[in-house]
Protein backbone atom coordinates (compact mmCIF):
# COMPACT_ATOMS: atom_id res chain seq x y z
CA UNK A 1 126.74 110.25 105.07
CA UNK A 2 123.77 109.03 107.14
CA UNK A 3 122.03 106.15 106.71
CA UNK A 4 118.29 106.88 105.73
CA UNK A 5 115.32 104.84 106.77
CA UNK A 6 113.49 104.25 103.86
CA UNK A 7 109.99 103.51 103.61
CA UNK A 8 108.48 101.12 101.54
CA UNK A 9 104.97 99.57 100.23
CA UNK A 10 103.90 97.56 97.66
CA UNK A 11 101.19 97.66 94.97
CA UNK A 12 100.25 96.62 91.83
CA UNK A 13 98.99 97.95 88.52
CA UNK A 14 95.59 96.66 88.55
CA UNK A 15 93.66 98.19 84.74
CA UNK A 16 93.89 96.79 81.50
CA UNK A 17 95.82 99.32 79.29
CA UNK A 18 99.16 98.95 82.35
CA UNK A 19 101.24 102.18 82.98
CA UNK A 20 100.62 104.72 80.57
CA UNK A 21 101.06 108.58 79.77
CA UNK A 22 98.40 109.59 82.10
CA UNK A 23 98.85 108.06 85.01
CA UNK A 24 102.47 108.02 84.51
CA UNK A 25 102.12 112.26 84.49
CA UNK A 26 99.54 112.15 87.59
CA UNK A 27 102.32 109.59 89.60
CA UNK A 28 104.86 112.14 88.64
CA UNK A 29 102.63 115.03 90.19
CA UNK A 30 101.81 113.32 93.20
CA UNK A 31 105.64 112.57 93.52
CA UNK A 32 106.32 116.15 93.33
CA UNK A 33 104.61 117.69 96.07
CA UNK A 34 107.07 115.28 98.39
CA UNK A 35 109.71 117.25 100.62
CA UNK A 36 111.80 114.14 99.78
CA UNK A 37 113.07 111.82 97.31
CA UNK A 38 110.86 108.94 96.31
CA UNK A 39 111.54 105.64 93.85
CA UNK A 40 109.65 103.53 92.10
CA UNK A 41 110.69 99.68 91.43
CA UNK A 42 109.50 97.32 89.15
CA UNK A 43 111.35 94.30 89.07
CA UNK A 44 115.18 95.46 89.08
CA UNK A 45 114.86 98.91 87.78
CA UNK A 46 114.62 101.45 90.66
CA UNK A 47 113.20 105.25 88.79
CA UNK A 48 112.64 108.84 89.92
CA UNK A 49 108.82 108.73 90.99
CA UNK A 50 108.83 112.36 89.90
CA UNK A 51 109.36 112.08 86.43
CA UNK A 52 107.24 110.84 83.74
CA UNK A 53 109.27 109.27 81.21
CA UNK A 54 111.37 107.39 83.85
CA UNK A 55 107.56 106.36 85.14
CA UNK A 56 106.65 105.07 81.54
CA UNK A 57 110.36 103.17 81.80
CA UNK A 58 109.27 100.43 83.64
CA UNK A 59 106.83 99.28 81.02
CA UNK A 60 104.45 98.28 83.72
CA UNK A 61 101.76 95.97 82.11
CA UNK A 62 98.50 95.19 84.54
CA UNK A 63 99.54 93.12 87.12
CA UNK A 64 103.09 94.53 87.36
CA UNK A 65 104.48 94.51 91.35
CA UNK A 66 105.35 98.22 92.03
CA UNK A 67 107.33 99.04 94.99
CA UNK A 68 106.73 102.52 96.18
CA UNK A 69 109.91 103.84 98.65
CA UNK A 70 110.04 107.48 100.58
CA UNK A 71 113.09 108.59 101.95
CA UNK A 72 111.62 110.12 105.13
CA UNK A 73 107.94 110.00 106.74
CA UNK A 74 107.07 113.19 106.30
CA UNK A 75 106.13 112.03 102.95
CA UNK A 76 103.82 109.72 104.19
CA UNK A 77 100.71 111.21 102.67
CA UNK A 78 102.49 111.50 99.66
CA UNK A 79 103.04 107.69 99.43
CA UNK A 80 99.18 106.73 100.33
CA UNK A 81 98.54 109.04 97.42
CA UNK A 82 100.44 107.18 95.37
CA UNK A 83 99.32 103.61 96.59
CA UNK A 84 95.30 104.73 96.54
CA UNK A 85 95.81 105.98 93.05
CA UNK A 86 97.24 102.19 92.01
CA UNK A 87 94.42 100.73 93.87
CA UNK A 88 91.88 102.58 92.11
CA UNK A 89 93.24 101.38 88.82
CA UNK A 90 94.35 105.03 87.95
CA UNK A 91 90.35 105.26 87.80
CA UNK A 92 90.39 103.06 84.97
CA UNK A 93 88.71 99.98 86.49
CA UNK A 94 85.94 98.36 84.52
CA UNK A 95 82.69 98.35 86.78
């Protein structure tokens, strides 16, 4: 087996309410439109960024590190999706 060159950036839930159903299912969407794997980590637990319920797993309260890893570049865009939807506070941020 290969090695893979993983890439890897790191975020943080940034609204009030943490990870929950909806941004959890719009993560998972995003996730899906990769050509390749990608993780999520939150402390020690590495999940499937593709599916909800492992999403909602990490129990992500605001200010929660988030690690985002794709398993080859060509799912960059998908990863900058990922992190600009995190920075936004899954368009929950109180103005």
């Amino acid at each position: 087996m290969k090695d893979r060159k993983t890439i890897t950036r790191t975020t943080s839930v940034k609204n009030e309410f943490g990870m929950h159903a909806r941004p959890a299912s719009r993560i998972a969407q995003i996730a899906g439109s990769a050509q390749f794997n990608i993780w999520l980590h939150a402390n020690t637990t590495r999940i499937d960024a593709t599916s909800t319920l492992d999403i909602l797993t990490l129990c992500a309260a605001k200010g929660t590190d988030i690690v985002v890893e794709i398993e080859n570049q060509k799912d960059m865009d998908v990863l900058d999706r990922i992190i600009d939807f995190f920075e936004a506070g899954f368009g929950e941020l109180q103005r």
